[in-house]
PDB file of N, CA and C in Angstrom:
ATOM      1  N   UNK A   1     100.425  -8.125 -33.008  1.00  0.00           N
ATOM      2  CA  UNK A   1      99.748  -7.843 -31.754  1.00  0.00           C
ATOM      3  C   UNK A   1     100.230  -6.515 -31.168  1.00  0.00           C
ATOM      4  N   UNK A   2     101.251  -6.020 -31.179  1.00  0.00           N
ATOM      5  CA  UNK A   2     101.949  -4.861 -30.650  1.00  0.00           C
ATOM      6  C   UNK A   2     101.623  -4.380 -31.228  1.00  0.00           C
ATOM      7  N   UNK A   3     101.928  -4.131 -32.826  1.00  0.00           N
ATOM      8  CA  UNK A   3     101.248  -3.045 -34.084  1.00  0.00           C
ATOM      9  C   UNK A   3      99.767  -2.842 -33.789  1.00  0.00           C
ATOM     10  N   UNK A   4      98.745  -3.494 -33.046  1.00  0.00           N
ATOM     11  CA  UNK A   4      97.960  -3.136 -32.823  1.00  0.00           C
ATOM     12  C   UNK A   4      97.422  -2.983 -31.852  1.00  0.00           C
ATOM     13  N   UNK A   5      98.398  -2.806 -30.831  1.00  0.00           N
ATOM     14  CA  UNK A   5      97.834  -2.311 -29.130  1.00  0.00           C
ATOM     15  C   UNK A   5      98.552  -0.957 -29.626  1.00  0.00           C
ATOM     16  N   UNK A   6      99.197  -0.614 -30.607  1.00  0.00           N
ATOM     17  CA  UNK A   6     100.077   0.743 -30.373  1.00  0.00           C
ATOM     18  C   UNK A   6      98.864   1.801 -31.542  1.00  0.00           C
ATOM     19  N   UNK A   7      98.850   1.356 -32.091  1.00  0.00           N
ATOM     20  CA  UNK A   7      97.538   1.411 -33.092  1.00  0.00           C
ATOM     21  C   UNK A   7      96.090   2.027 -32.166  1.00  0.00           C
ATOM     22  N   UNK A   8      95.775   1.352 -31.247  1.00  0.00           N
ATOM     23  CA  UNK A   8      94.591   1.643 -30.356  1.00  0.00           C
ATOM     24  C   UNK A   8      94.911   2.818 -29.050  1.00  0.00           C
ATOM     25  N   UNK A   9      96.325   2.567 -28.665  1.00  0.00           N
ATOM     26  CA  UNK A   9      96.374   3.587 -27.826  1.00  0.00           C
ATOM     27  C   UNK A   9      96.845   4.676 -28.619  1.00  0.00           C
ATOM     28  N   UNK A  10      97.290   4.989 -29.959  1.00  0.00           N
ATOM     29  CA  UNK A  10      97.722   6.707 -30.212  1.00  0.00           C
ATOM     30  C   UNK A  10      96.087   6.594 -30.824  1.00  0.00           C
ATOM     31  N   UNK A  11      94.753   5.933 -30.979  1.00  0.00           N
ATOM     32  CA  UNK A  11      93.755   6.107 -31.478  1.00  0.00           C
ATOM     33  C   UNK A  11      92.878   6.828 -30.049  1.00  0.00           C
ATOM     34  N   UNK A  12      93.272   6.047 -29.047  1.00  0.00           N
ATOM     35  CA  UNK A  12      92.712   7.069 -27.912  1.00  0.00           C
ATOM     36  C   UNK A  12      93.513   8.336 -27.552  1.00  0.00           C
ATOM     37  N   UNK A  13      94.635   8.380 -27.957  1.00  0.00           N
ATOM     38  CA  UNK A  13      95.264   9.264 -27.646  1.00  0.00           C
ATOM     39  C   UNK A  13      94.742  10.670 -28.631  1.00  0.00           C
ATOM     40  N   UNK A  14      94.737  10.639 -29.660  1.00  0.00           N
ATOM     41  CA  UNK A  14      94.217  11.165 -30.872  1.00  0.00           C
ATOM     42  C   UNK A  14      92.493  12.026 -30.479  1.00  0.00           C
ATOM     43  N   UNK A  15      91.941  10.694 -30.280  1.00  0.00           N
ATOM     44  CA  UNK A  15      90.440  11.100 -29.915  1.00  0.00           C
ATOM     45  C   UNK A  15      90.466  11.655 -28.452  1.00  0.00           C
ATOM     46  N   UNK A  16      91.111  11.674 -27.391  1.00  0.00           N
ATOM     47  CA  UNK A  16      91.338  12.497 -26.312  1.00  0.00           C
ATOM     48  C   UNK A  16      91.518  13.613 -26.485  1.00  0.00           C
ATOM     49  N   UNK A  17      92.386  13.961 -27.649  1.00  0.00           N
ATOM     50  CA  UNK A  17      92.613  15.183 -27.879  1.00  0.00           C
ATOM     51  C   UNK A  17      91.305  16.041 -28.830  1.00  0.00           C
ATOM     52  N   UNK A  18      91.185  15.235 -29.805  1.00  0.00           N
ATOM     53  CA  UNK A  18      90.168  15.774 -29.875  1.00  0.00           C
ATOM     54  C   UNK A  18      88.761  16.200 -29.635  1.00  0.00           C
ATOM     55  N   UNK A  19      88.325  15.399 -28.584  1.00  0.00           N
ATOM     56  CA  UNK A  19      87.238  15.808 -27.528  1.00  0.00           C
ATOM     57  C   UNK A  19      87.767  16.251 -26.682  1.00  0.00           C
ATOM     58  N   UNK A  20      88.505  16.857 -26.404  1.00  0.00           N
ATOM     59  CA  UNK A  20      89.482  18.098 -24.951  1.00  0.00           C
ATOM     60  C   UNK A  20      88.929  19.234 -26.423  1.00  0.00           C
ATOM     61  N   UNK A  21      89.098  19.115 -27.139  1.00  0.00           N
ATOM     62  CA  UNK A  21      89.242  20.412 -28.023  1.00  0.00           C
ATOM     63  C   UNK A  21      88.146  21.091 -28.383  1.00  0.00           C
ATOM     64  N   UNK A  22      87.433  20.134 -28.277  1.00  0.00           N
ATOM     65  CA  UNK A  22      85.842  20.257 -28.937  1.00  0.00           C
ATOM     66  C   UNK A  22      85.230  20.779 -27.408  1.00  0.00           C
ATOM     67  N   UNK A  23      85.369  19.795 -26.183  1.00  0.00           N
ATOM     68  CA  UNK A  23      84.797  20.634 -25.126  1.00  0.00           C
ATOM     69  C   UNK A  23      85.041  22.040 -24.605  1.00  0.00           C
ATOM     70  N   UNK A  24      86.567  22.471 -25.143  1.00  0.00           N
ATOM     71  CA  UNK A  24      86.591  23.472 -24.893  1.00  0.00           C
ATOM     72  C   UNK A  24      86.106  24.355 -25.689  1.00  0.00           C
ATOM     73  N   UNK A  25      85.975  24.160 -27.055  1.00  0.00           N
ATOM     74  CA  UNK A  25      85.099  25.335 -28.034  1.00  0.00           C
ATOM     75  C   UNK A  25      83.772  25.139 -26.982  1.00  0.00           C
ATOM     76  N   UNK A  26      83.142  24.287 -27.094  1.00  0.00           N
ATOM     77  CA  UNK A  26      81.838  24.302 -26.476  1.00  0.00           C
ATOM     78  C   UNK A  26      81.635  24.836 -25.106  1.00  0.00           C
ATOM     79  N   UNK A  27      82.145  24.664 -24.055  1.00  0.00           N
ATOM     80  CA  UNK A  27      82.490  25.466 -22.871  1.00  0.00           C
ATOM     81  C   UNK A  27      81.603  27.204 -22.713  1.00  0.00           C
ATOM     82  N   UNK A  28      82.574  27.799 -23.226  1.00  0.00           N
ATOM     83  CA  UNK A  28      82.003  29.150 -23.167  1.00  0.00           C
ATOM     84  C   UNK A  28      80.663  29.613 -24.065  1.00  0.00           C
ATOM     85  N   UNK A  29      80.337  28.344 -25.119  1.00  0.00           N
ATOM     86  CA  UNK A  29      79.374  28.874 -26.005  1.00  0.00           C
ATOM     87  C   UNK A  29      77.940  28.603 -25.292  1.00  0.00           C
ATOM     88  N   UNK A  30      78.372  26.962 -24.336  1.00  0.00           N
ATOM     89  CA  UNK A  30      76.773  26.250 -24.063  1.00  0.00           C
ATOM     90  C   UNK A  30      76.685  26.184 -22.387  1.00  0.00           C
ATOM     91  N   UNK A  31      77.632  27.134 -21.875  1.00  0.00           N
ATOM     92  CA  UNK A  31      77.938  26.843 -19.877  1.00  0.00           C
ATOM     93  C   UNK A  31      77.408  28.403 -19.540  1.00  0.00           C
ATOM     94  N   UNK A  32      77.281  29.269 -20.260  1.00  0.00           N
ATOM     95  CA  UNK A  32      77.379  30.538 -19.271  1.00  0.00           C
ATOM     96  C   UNK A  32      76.341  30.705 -18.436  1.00  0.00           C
ATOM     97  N   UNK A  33      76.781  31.698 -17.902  1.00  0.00           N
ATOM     98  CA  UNK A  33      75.684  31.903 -16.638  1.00  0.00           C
ATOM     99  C   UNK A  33      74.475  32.599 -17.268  1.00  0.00           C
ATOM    100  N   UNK A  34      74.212  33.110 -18.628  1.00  0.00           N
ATOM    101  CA  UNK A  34      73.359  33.804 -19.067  1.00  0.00           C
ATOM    102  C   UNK A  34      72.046  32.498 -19.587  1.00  0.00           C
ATOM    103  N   UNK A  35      72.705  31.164 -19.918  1.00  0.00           N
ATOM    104  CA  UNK A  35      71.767  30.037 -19.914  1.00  0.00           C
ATOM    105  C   UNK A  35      70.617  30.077 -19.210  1.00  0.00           C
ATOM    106  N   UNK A  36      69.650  29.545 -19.684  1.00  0.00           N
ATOM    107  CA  UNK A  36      68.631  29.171 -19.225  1.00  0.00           C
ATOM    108  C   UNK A  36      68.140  28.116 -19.113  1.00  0.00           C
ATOM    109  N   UNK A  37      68.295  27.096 -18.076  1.00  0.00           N
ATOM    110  CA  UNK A  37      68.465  25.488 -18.143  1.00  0.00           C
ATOM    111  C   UNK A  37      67.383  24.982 -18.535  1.00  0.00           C
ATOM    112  N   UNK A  38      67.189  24.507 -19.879  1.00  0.00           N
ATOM    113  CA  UNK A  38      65.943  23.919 -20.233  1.00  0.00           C
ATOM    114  C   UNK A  38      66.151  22.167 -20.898  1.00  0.00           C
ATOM    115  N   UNK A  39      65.362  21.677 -21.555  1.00  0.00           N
ATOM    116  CA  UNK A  39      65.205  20.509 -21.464  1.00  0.00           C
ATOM    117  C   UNK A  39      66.101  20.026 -22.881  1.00  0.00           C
ATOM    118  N   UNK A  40      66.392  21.184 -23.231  1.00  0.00           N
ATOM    119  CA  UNK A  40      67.134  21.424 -24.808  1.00  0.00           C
ATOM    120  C   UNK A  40      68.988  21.243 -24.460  1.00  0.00           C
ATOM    121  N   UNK A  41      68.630  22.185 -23.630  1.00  0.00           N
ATOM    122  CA  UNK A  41      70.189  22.451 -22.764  1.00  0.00           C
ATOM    123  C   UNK A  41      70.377  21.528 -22.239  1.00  0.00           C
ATOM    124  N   UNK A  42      69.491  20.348 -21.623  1.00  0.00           N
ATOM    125  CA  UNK A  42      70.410  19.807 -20.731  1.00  0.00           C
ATOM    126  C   UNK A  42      70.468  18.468 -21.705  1.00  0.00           C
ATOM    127  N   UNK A  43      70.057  18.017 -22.673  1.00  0.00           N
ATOM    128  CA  UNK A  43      70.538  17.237 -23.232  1.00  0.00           C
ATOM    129  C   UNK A  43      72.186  17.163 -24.025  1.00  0.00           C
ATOM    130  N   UNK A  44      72.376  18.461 -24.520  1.00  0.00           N
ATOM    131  CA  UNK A  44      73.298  18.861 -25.053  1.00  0.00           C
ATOM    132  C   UNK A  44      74.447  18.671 -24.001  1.00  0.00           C
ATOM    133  N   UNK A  45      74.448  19.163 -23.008  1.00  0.00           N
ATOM    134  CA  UNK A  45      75.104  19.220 -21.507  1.00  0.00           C
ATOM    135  C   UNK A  45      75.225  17.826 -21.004  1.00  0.00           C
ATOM    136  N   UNK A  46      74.101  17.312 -21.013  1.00  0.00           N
ATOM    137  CA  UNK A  46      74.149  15.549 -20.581  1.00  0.00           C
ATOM    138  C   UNK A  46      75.155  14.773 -21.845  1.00  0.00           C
ATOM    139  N   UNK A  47      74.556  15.171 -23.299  1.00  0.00           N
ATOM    140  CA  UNK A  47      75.930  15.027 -24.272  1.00  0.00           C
ATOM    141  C   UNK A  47      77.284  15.078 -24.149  1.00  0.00           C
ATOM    142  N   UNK A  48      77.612  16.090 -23.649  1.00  0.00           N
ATOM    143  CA  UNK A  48      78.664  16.959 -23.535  1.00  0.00           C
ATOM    144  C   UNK A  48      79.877  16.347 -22.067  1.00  0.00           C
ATOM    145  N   UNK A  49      78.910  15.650 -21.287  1.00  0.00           N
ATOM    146  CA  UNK A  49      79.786  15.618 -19.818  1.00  0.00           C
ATOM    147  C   UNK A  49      80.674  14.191 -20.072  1.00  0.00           C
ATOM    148  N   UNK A  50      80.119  13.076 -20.977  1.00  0.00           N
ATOM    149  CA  UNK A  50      81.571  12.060 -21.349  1.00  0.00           C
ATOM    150  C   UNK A  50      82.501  12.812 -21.952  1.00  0.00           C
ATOM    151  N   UNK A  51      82.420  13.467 -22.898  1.00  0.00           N
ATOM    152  CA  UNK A  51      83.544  13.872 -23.156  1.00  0.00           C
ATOM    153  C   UNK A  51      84.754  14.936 -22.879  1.00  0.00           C
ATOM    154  N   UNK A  52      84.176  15.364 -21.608  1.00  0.00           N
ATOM    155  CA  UNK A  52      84.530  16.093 -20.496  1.00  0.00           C
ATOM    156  C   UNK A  52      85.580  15.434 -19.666  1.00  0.00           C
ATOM    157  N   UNK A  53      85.866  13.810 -20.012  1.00  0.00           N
ATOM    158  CA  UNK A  53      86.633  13.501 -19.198  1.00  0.00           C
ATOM    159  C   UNK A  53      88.278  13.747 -19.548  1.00  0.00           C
ATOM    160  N   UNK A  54      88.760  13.708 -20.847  1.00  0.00           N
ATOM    161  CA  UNK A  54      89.791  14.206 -21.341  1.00  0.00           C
ATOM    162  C   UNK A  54      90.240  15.265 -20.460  1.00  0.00           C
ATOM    163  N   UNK A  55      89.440  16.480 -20.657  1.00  0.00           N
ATOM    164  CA  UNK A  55      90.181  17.603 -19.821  1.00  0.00           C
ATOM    165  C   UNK A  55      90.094  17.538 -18.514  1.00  0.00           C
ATOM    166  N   UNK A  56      89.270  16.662 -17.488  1.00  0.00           N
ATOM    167  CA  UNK A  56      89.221  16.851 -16.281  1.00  0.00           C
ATOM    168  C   UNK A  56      90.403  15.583 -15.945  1.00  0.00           C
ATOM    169  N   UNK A  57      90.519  14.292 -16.885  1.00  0.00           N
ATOM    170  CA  UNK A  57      92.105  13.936 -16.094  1.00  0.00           C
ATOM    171  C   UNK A  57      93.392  14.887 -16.235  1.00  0.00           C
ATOM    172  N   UNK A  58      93.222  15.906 -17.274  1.00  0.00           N
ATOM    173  CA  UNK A  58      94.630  16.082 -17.333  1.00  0.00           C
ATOM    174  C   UNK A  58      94.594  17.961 -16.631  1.00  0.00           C
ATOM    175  N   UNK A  59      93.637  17.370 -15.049  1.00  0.00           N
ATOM    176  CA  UNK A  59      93.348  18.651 -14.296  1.00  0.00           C
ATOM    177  C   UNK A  59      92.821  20.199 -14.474  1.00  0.00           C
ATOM    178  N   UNK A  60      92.294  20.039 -15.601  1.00  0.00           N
ATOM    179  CA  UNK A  60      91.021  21.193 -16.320  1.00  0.00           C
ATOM    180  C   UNK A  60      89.756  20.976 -15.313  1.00  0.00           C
ATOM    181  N   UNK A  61      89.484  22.282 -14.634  1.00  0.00           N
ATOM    182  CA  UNK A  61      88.286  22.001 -14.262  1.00  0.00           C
ATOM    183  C   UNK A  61      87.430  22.340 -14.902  1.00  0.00           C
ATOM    184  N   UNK A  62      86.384  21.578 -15.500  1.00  0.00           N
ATOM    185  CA  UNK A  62      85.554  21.919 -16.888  1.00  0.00           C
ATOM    186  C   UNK A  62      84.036  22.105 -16.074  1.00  0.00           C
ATOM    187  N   UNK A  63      83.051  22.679 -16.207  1.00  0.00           N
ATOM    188  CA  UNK A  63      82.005  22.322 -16.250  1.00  0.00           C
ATOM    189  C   UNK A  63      81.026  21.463 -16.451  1.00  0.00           C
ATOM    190  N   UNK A  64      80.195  20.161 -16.014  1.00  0.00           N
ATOM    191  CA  UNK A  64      79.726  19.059 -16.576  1.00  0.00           C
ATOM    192  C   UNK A  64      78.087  19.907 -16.280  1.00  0.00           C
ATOM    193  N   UNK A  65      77.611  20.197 -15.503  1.00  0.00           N
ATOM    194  CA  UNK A  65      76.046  21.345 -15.539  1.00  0.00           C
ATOM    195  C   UNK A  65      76.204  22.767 -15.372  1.00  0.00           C
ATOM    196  N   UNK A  66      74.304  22.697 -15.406  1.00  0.00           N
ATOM    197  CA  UNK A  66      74.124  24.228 -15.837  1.00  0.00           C
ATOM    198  C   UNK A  66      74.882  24.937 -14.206  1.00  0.00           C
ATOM    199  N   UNK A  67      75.124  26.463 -14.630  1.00  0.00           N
ATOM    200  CA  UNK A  67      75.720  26.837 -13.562  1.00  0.00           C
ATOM    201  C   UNK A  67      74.494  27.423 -12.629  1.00  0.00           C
ATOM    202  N   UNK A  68      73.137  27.571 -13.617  1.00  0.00           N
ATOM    203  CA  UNK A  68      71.856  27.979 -12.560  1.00  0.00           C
ATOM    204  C   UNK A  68      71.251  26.978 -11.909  1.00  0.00           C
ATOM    205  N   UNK A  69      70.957  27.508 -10.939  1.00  0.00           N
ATOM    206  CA  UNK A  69      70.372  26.544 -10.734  1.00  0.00           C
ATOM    207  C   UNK A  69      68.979  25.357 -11.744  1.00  0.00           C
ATOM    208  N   UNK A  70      69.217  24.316 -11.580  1.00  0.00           N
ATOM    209  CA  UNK A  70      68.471  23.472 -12.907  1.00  0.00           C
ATOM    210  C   UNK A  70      67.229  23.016 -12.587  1.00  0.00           C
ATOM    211  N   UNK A  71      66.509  22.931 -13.595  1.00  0.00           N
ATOM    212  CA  UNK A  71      65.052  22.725 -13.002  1.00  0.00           C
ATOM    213  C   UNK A  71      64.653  21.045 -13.322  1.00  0.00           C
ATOM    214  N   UNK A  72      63.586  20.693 -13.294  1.00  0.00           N
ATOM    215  CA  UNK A  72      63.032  19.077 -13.286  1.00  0.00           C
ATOM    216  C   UNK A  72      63.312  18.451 -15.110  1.00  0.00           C
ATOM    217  N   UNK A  73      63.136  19.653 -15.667  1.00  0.00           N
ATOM    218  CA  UNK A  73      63.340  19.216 -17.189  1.00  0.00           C
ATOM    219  C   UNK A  73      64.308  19.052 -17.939  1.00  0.00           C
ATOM    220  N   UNK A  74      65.345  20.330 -16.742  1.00  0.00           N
ATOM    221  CA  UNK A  74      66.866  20.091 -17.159  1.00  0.00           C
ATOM    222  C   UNK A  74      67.468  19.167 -17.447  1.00  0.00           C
ATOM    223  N   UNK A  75      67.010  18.303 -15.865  1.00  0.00           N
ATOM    224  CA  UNK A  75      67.167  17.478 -15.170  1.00  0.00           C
ATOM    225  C   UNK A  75      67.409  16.077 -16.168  1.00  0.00           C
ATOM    226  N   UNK A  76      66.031  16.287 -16.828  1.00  0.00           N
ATOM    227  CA  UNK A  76      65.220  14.506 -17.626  1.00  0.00           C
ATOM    228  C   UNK A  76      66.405  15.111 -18.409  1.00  0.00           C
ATOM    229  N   UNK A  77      66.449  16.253 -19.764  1.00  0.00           N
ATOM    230  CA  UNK A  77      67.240  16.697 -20.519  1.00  0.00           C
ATOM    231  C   UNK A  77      68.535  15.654 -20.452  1.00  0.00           C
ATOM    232  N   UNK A  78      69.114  16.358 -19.186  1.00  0.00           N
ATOM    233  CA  UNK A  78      70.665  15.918 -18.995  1.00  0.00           C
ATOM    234  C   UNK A  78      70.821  14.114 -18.901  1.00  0.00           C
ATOM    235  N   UNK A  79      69.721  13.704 -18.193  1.00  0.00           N
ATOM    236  CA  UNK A  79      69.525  12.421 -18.310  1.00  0.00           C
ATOM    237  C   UNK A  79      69.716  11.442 -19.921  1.00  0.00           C
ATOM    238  N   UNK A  80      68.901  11.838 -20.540  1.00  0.00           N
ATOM    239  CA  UNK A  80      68.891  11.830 -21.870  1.00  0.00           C
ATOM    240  C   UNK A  80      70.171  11.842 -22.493  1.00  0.00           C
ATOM    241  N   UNK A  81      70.566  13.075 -22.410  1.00  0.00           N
ATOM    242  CA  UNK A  81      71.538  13.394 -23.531  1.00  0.00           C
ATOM    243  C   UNK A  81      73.240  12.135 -23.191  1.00  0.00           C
ATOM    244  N   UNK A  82      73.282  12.042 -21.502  1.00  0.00           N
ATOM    245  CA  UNK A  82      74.054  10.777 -21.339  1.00  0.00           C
ATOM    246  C   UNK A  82      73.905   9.752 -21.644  1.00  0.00           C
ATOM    247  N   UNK A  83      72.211   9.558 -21.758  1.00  0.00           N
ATOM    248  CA  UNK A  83      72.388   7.775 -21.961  1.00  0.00           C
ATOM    249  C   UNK A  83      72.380   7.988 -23.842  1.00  0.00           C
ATOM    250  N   UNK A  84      71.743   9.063 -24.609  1.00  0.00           N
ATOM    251  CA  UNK A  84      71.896   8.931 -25.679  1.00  0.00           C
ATOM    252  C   UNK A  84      73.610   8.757 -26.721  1.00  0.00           C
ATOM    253  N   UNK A  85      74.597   9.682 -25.148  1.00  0.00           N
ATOM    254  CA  UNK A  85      75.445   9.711 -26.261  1.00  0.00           C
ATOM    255  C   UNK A  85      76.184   8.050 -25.581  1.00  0.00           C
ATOM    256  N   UNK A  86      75.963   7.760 -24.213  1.00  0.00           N
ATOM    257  CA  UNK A  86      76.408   5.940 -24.145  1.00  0.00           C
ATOM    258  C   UNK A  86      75.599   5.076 -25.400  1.00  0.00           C
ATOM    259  N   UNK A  87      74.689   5.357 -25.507  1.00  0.00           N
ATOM    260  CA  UNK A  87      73.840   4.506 -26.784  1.00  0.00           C
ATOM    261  C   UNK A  87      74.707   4.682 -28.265  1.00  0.00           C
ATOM    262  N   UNK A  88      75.003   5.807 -28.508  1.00  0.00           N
ATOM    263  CA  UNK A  88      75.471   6.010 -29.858  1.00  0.00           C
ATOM    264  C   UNK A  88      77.084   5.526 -29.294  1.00  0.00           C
ATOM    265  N   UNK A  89      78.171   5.857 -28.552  1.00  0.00           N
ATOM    266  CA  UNK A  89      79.016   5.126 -28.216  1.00  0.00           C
ATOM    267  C   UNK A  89      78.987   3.698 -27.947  1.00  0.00           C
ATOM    268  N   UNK A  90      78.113   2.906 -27.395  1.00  0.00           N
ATOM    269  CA  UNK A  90      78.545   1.385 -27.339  1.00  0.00           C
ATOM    270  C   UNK A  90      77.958   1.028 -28.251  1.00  0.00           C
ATOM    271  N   UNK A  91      76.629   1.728 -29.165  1.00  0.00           N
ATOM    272  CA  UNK A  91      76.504   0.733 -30.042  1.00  0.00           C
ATOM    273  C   UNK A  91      77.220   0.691 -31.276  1.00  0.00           C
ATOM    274  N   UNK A  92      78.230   2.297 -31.514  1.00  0.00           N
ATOM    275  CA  UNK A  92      79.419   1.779 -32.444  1.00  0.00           C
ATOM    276  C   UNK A  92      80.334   1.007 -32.391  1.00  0.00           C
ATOM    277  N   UNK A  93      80.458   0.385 -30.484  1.00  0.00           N
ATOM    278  CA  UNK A  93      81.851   0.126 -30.308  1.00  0.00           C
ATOM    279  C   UNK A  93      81.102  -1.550 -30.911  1.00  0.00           C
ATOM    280  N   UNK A  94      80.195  -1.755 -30.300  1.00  0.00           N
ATOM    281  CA  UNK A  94      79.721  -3.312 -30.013  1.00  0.00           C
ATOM    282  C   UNK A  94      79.645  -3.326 -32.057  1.00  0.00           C
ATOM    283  N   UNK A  95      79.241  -2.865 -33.085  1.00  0.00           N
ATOM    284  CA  UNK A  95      78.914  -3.077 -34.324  1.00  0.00           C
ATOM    285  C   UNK A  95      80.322  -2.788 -34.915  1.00  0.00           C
ATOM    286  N   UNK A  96      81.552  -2.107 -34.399  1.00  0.00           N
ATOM    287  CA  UNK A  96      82.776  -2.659 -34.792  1.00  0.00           C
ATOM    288  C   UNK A  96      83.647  -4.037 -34.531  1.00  0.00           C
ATOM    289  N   UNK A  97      82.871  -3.997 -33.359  1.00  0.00           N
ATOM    290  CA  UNK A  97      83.474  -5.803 -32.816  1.00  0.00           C
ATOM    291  C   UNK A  97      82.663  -6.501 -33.687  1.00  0.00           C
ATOM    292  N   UNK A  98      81.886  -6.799 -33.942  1.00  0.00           N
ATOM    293  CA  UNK A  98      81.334  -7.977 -34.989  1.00  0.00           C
ATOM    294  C   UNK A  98      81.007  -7.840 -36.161  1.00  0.00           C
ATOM    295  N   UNK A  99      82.135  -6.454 -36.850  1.00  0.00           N
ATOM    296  CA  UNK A  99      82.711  -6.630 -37.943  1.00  0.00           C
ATOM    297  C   UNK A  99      83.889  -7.917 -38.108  1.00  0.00           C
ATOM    298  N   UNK A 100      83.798  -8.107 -39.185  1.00  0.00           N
ATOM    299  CA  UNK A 100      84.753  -8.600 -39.391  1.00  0.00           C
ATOM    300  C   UNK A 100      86.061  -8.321 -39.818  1.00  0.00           C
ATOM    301  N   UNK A 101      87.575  -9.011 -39.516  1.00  0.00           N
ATOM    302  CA  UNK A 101      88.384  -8.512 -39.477  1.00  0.00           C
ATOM    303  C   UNK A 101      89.322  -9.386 -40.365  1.00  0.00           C
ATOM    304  N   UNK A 102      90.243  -8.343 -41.161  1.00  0.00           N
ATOM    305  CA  UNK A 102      91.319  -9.502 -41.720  1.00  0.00           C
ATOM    306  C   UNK A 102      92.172 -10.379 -41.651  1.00  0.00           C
ATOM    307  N   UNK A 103      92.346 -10.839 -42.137  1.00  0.00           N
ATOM    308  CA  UNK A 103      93.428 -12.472 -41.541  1.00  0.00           C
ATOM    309  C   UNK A 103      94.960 -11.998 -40.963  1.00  0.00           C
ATOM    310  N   UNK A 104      94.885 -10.735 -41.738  1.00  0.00           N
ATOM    311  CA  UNK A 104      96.545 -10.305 -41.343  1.00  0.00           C
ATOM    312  C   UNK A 104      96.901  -9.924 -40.071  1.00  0.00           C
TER     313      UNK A 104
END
């Protein structure tokens, strides 16, 4: 039981780091002010803002939208791209739980 609460937290610990790492490559490539907030962008951006939370607990102020002002499509965009990446996140988490697991 310990071997595997210690197991799950250096596994978040691990994947924290590596989505802090990844948002920051992405940062300067998909935030600038030269963007043009479209319905493309804001999915990517709506993608992009869970895993934004890594660097904003450990007091990074990151960007989660466009810095122009955003328009109605941005808008749906960014909508999207959150619930798509909660969809692809719970439905890996929920199809690892009812895997099955070994006796050990």
């Amino acid at each position: 039981m310990l071997q595997r609460l210690a197991m799950t937290l250096a596994t978040l610990v691990v994947l924290g780091l590596l989505f802090g790492w990844i948002y920051d490559w992405a940062t300067p490539r998909f935030y600038g002010p030269d963007r043009t907030p479209s319905f493309q962008l804001g999915v990517l951006h709506g993608a992009l803002m869970p895993v934004a939370l890594p660097s904003l607990c450990v007091g990074k102020d990151v960007p989660i939208y466009s810095p122009n002002p955003p328009s109605r499509i941005y808008k749906i965009g960014y909508i999207a791209g959150v619930n798509l990446c909660g969809v692809a996140f719970f439905g890996g988490a929920a199809r690892m739980a009812r895997k099955p697991r070994d006796a050990g």
